[in-house]
N, C-alpha and C. Protein backbone atom coordinates (compact mmCIF):
# COMPACT_ATOMS: atom_id res chain seq x y z
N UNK A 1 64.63 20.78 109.26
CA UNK A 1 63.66 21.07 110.31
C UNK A 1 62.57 22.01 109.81
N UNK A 2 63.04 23.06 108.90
CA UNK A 2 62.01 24.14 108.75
C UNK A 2 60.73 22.94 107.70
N UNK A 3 61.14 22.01 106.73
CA UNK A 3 60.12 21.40 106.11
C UNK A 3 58.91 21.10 106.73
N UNK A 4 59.64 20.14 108.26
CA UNK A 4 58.98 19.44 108.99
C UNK A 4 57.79 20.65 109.71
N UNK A 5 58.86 21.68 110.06
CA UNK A 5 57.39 22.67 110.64
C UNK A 5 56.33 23.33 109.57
N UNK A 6 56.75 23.57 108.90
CA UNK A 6 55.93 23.84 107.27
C UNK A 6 54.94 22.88 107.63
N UNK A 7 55.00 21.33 107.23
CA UNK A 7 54.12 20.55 106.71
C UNK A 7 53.74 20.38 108.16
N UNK A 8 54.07 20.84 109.48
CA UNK A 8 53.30 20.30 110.92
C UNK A 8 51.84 21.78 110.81
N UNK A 9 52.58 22.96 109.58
CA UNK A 9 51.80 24.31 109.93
C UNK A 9 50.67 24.08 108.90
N UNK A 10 51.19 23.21 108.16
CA UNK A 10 49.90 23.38 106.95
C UNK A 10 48.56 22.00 107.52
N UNK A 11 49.09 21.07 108.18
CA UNK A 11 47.98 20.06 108.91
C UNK A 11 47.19 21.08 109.84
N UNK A 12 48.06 21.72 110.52
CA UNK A 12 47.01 22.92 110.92
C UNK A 12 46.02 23.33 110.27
N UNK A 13 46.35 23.69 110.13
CA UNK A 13 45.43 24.98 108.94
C UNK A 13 44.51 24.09 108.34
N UNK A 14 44.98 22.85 108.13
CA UNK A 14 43.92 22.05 107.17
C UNK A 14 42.48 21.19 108.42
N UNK A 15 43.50 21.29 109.54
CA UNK A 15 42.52 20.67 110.47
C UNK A 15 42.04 21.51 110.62
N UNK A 16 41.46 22.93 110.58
CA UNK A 16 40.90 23.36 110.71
C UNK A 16 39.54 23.28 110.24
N UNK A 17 39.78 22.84 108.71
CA UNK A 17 38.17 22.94 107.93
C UNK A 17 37.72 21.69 108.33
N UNK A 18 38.60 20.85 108.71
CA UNK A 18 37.67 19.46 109.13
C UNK A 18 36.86 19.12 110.36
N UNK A 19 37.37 20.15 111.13
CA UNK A 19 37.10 20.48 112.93
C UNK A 19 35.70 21.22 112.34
N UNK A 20 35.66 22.24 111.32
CA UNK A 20 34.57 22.86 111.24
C UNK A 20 33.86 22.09 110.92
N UNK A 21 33.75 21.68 109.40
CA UNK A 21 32.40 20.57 108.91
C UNK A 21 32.25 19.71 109.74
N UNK A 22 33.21 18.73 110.64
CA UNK A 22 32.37 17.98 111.43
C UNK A 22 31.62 18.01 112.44
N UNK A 23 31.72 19.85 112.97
CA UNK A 23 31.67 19.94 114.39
C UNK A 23 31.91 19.54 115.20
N UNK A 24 33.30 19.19 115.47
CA UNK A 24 34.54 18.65 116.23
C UNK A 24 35.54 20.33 116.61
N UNK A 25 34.82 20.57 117.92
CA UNK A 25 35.20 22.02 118.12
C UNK A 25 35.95 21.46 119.19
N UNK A 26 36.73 21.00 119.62
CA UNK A 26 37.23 20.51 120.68
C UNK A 26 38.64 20.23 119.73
N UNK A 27 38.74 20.08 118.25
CA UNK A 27 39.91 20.05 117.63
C UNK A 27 40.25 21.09 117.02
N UNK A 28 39.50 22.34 117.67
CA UNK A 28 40.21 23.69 117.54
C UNK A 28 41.39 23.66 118.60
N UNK A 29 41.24 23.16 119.08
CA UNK A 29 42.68 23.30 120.24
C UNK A 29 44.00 22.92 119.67
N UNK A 30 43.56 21.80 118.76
CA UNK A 30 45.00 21.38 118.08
C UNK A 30 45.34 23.01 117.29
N UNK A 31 44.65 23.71 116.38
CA UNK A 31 45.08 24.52 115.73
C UNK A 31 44.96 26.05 116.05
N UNK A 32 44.58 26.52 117.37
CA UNK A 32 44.62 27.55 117.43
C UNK A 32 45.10 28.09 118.92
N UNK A 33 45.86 28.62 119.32
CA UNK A 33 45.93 29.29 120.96
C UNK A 33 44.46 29.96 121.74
N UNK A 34 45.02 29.78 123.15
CA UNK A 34 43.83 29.67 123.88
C UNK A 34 43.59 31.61 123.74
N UNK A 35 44.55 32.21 123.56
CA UNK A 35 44.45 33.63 123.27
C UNK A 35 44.51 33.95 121.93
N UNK A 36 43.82 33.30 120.75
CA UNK A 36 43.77 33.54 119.28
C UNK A 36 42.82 35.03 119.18
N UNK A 37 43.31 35.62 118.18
CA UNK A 37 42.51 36.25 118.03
C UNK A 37 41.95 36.00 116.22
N UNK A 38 40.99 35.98 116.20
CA UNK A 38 40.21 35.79 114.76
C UNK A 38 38.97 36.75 113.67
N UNK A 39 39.53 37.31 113.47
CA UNK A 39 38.91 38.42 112.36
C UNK A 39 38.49 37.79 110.97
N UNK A 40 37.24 37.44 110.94
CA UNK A 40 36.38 36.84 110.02
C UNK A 40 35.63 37.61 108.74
N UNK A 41 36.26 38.36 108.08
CA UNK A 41 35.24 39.64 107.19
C UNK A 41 34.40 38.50 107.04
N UNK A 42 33.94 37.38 106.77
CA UNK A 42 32.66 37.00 105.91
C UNK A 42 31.73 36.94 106.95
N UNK A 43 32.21 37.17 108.40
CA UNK A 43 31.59 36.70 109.19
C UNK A 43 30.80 37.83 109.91
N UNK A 44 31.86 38.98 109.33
CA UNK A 44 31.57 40.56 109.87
C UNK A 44 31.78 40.88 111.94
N UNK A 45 32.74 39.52 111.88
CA UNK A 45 33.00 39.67 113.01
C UNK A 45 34.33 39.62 113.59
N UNK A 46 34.60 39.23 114.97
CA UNK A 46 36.48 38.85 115.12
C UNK A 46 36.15 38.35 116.62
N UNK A 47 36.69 37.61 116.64
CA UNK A 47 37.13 36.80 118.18
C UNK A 47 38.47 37.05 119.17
N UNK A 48 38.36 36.96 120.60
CA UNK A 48 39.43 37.42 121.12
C UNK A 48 38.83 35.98 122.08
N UNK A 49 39.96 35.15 121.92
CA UNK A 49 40.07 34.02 122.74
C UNK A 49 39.20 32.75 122.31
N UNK A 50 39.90 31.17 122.27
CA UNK A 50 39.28 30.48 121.75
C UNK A 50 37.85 29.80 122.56
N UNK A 51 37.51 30.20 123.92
CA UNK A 51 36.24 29.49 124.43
C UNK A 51 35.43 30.48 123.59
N UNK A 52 35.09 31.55 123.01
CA UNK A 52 34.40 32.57 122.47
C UNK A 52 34.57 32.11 120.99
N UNK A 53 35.59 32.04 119.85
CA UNK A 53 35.66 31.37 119.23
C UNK A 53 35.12 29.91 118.95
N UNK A 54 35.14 29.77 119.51
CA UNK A 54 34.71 28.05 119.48
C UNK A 54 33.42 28.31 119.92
N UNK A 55 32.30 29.00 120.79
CA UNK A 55 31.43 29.04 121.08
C UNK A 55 30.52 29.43 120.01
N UNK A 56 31.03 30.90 119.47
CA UNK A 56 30.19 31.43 118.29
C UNK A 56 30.02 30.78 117.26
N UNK A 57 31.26 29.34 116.62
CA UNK A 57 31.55 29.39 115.64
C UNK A 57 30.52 27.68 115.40
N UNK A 58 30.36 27.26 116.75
CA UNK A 58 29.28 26.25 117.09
C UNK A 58 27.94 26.38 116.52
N UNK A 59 27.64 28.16 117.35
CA UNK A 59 26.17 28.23 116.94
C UNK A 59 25.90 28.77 115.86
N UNK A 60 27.13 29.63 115.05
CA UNK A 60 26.12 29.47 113.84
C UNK A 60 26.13 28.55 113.05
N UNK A 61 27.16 27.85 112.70
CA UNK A 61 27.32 26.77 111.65
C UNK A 61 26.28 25.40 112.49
N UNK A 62 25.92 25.72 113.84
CA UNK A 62 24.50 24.79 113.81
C UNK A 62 23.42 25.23 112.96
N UNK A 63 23.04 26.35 112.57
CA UNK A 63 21.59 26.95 112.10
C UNK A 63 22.39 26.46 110.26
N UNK A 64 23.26 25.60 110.04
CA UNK A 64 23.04 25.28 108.18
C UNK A 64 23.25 23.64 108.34
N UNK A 65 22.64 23.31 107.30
CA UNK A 65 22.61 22.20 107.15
C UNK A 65 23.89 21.20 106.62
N UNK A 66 24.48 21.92 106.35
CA UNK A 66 26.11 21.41 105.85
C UNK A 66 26.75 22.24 105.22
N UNK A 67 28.15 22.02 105.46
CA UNK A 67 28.89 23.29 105.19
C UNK A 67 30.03 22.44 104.82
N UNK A 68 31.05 23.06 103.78
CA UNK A 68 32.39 22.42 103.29
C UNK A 68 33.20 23.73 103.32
N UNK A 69 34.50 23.53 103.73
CA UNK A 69 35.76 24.47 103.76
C UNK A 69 37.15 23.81 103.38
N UNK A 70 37.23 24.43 102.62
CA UNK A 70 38.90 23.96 101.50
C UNK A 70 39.95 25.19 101.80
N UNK A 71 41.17 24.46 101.88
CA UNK A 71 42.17 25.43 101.80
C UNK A 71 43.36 25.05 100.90
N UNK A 72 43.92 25.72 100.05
CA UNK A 72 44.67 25.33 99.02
C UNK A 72 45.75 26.47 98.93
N UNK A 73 46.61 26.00 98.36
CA UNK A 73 47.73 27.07 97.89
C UNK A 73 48.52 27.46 99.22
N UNK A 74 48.58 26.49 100.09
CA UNK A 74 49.59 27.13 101.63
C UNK A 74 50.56 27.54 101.14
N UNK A 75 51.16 28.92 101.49
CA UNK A 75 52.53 29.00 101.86
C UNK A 75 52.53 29.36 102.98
N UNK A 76 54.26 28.92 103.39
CA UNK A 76 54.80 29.42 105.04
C UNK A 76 56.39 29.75 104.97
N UNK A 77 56.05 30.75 106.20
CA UNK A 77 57.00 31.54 106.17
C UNK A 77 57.70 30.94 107.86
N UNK A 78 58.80 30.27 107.78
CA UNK A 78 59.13 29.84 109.64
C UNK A 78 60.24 30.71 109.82
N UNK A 79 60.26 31.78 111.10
CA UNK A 79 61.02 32.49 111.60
C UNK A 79 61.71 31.69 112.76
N UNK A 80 62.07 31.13 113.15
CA UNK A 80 61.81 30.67 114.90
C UNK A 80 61.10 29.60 115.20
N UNK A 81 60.53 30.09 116.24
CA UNK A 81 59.29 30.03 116.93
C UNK A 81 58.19 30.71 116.56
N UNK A 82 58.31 31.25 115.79
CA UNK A 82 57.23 32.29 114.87
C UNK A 82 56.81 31.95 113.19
N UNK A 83 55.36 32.05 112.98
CA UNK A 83 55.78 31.40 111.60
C UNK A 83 54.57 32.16 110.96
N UNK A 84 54.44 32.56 109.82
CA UNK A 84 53.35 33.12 108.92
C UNK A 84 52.66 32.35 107.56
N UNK A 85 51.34 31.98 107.44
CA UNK A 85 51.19 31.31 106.53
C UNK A 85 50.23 31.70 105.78
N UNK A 86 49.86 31.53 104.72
CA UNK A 86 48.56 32.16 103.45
C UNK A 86 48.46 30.98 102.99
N UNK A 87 47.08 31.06 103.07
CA UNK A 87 46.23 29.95 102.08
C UNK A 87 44.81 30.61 101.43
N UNK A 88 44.43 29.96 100.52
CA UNK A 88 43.70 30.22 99.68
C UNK A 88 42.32 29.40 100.27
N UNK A 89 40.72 30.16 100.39
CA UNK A 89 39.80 29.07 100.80
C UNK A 89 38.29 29.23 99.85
N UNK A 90 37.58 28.11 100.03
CA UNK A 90 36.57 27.82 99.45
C UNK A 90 35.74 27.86 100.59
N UNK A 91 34.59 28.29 100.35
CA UNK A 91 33.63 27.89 101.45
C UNK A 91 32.09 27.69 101.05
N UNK A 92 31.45 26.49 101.42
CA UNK A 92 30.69 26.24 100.73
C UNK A 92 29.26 25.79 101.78
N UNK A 93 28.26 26.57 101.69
CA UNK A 93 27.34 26.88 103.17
C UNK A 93 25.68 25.99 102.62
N UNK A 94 24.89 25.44 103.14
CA UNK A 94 24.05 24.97 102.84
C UNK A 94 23.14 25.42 103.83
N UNK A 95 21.72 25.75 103.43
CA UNK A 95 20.80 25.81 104.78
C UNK A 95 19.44 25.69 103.68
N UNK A 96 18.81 24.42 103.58
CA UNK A 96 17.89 24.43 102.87
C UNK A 96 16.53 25.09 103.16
N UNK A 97 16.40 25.47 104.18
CA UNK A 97 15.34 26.28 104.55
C UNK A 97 15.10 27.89 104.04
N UNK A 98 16.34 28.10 103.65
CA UNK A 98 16.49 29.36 103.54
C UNK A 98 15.81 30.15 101.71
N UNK A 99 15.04 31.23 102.08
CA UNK A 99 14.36 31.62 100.96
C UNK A 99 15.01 31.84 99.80
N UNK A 100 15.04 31.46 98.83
CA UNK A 100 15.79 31.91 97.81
C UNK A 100 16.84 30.84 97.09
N UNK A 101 16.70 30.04 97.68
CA UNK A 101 17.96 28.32 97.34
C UNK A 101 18.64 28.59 98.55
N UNK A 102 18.89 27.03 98.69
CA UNK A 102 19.81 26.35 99.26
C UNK A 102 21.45 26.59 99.56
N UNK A 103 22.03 27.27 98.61
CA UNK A 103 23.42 27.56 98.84
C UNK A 103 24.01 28.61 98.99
N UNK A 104 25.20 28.93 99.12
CA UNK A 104 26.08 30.02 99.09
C UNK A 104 27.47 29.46 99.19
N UNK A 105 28.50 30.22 98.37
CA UNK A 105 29.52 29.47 97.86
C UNK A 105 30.62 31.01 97.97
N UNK A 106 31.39 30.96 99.28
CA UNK A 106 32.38 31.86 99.27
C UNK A 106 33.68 31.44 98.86
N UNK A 107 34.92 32.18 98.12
CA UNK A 107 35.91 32.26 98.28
C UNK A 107 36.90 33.34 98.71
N UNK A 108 38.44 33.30 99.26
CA UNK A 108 38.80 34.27 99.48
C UNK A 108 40.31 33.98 100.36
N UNK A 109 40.45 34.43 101.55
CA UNK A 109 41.87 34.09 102.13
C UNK A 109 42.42 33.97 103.56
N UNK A 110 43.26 33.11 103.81
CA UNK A 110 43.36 33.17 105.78
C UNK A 110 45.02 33.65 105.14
N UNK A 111 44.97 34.27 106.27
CA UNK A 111 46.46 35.17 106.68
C UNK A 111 46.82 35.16 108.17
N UNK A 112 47.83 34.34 108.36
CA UNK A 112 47.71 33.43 109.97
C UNK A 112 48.80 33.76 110.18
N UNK A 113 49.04 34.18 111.42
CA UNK A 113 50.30 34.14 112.70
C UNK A 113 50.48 32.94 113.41
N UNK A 114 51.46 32.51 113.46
CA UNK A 114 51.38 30.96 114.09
C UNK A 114 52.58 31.18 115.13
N UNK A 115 52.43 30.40 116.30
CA UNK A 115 53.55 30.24 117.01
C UNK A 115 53.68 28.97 117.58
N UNK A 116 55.07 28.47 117.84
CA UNK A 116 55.29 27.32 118.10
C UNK A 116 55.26 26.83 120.01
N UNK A 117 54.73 25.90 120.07
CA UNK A 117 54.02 25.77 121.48
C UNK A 117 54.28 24.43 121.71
N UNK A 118 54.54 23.50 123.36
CA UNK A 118 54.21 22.77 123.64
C UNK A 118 53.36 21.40 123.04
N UNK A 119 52.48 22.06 122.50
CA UNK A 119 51.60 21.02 122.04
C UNK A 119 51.60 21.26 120.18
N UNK A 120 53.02 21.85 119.62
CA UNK A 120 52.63 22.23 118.41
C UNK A 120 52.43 23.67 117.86
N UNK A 121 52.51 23.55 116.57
CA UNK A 121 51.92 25.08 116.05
C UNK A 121 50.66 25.20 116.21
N UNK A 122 50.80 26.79 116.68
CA UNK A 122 49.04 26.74 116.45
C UNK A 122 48.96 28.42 116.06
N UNK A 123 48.14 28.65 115.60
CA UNK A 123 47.63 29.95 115.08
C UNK A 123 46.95 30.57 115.83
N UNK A 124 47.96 31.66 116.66
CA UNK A 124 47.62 33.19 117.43
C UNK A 124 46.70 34.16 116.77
N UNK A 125 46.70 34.20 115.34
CA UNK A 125 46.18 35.21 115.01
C UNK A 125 45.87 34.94 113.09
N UNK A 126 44.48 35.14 113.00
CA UNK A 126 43.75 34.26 111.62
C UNK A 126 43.17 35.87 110.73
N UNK A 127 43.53 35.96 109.78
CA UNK A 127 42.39 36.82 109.29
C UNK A 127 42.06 36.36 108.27
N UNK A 128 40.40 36.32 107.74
CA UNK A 128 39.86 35.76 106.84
C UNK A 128 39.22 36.68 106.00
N UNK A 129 39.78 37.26 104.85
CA UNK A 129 38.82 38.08 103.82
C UNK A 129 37.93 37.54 102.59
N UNK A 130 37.00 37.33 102.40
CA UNK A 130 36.00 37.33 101.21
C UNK A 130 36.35 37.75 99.51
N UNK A 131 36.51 37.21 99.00
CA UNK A 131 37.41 37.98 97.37
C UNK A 131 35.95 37.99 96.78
N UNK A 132 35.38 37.24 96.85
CA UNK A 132 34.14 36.55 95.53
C UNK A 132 33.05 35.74 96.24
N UNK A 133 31.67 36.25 95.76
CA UNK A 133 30.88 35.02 96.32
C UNK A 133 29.40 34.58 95.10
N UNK A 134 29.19 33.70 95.44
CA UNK A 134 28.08 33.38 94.62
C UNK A 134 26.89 32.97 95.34
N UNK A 135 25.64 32.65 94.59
CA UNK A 135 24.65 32.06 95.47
C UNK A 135 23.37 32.57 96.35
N UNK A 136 22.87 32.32 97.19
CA UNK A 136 22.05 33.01 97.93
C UNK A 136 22.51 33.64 99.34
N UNK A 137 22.46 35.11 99.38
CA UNK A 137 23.42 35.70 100.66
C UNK A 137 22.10 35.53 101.87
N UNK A 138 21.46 34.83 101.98
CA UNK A 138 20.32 34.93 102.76
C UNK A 138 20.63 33.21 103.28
N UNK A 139 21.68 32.25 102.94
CA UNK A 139 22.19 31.11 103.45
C UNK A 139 22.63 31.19 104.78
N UNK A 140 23.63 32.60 104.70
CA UNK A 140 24.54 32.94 106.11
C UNK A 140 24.04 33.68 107.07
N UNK A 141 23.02 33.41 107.71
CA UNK A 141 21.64 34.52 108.54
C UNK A 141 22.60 34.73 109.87
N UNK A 142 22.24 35.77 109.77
CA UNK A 142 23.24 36.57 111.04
C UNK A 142 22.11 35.42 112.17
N UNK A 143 23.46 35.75 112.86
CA UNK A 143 23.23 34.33 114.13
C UNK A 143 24.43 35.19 115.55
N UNK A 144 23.93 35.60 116.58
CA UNK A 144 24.45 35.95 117.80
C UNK A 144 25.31 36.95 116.86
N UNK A 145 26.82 36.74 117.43
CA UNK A 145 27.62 38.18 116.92
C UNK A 145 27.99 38.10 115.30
N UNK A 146 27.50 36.83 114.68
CA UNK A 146 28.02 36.70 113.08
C UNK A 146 26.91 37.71 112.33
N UNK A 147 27.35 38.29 111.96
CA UNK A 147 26.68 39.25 111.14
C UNK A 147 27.36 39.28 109.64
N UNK A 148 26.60 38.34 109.13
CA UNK A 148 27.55 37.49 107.60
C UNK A 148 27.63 39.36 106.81
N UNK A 149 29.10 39.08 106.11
CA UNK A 149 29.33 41.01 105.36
C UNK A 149 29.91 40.01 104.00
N UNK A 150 28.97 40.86 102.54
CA UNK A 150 29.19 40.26 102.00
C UNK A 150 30.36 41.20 100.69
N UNK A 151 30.94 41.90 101.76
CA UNK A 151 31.90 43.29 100.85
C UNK A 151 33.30 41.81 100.55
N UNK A 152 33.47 42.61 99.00
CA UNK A 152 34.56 41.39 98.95
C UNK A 152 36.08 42.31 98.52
N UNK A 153 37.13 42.00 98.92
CA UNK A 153 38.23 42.41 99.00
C UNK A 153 39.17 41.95 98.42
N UNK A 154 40.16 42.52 97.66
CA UNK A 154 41.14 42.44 96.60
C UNK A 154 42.23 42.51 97.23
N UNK A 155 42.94 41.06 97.18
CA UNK A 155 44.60 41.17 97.77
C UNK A 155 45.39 41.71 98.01
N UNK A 156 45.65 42.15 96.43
CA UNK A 156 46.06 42.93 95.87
C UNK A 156 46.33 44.65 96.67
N UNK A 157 44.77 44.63 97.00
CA UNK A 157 44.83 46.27 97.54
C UNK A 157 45.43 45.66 99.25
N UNK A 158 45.17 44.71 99.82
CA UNK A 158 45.43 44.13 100.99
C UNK A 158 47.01 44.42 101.34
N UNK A 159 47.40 43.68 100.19
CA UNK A 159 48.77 43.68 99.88
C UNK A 159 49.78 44.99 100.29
N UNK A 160 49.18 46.18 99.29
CA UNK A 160 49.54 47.25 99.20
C UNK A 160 49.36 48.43 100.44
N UNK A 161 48.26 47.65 101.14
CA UNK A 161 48.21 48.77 102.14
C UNK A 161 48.99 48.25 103.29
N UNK A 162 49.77 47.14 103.22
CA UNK A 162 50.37 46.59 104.10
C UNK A 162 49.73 46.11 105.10
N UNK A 163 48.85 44.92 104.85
CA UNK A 163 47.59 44.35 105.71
C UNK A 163 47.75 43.03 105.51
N UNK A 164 48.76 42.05 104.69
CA UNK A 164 48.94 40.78 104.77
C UNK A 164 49.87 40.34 105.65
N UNK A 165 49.60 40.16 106.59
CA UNK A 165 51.24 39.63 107.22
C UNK A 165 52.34 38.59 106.64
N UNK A 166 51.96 37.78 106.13
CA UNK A 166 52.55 36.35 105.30
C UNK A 166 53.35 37.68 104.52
N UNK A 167 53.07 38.44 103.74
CA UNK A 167 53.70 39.28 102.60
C UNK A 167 54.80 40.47 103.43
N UNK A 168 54.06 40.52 104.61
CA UNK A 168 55.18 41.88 104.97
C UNK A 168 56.16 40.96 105.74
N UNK A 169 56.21 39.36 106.28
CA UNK A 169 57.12 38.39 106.51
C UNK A 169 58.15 37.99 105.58
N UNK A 170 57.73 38.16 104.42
CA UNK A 170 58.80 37.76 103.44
C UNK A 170 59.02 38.62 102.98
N UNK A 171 59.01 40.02 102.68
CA UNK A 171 59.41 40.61 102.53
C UNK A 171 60.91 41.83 103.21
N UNK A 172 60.27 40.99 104.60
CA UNK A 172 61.66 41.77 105.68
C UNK A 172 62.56 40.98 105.91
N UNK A 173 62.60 39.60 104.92
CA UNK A 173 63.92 39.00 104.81
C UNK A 173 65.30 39.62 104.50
């Protein structure tokens, strides 16, 4: 059983980047609770509830011209009804209008609380940090509450200050 929720937690997570690039925000519901909360460092912002989530996350990724999001390296942790997962992401932003080139190319990490629900896992609680970026930082133009932050953060120190949840989950085994 725990496989089956693993691989039901990682379609999550993966529908996620596809809900984004297509702008198919209506298939945030498959992957996130209606009380998510979402802390975005690249975004320099955080969300409390998915009509707000889903609203902000509409209008800015309307103002670029195409955008790609990868997630690789899942692990999961299933407690229960409770489950913790880390993945690794790419993010890749286009807005050809913008002075300076066309792109911007983030990487970095989601660190997700998931709980098991009626309709599936879905992720209560997302945090997304920035490791590395390349490109033109003038791609991600602050738009309503996104105020793109382009400070990038080391796991590692994440790790240590006891700020990953996936890590302090397996660890209180």
């Amino acid at each position: 059983m725990v496989e089956h929720d693993k691989a039901a937690i990682i379609e999550a997570m993966n529908l996620y980047g596809f809900a984004l690039d297509a702008h198919q925000w209506d298939l945030f519901d498959r992957v996130f609770t209606e009380d998510v909360t979402a802390e975005f460092g690249p975004a320099g912002a955080a969300w409390k509830g998915l009509a707000e989530f889903k609203r902000s996350f509409a209008e800015f990724h309307e103002t670029l011209d195409g955008h790609q999001h990868t997630m690789m390296g899942h692990l999961v942790h299933v407690d229960g009804d409770r489950a913790h997962a880390f993945a690794y992401g790419n993010w890749l932003l286009v807005r050809e209008a913008a002075e300076g080139g066309p792109t911007w190319q983030g990487t970095g990490w989601y660190d997700d609380e998931l709980v098991r629900t009626d309709r599936g896992w879905l992720i209560r609680r997302r945090v997304c940090r920035l490791m590395s970026w390349t490109g033109n930082p003038l791609v991600p133009e602050p738009n309503a509450e996104h105020n793109p932050d382009m400070k990038t953060n080391v796991l590692r120190e994440h790790g240590d200050a006891g700020m990953i949840g996936f890590l302090k989950a397996i660890q209180a085994e």
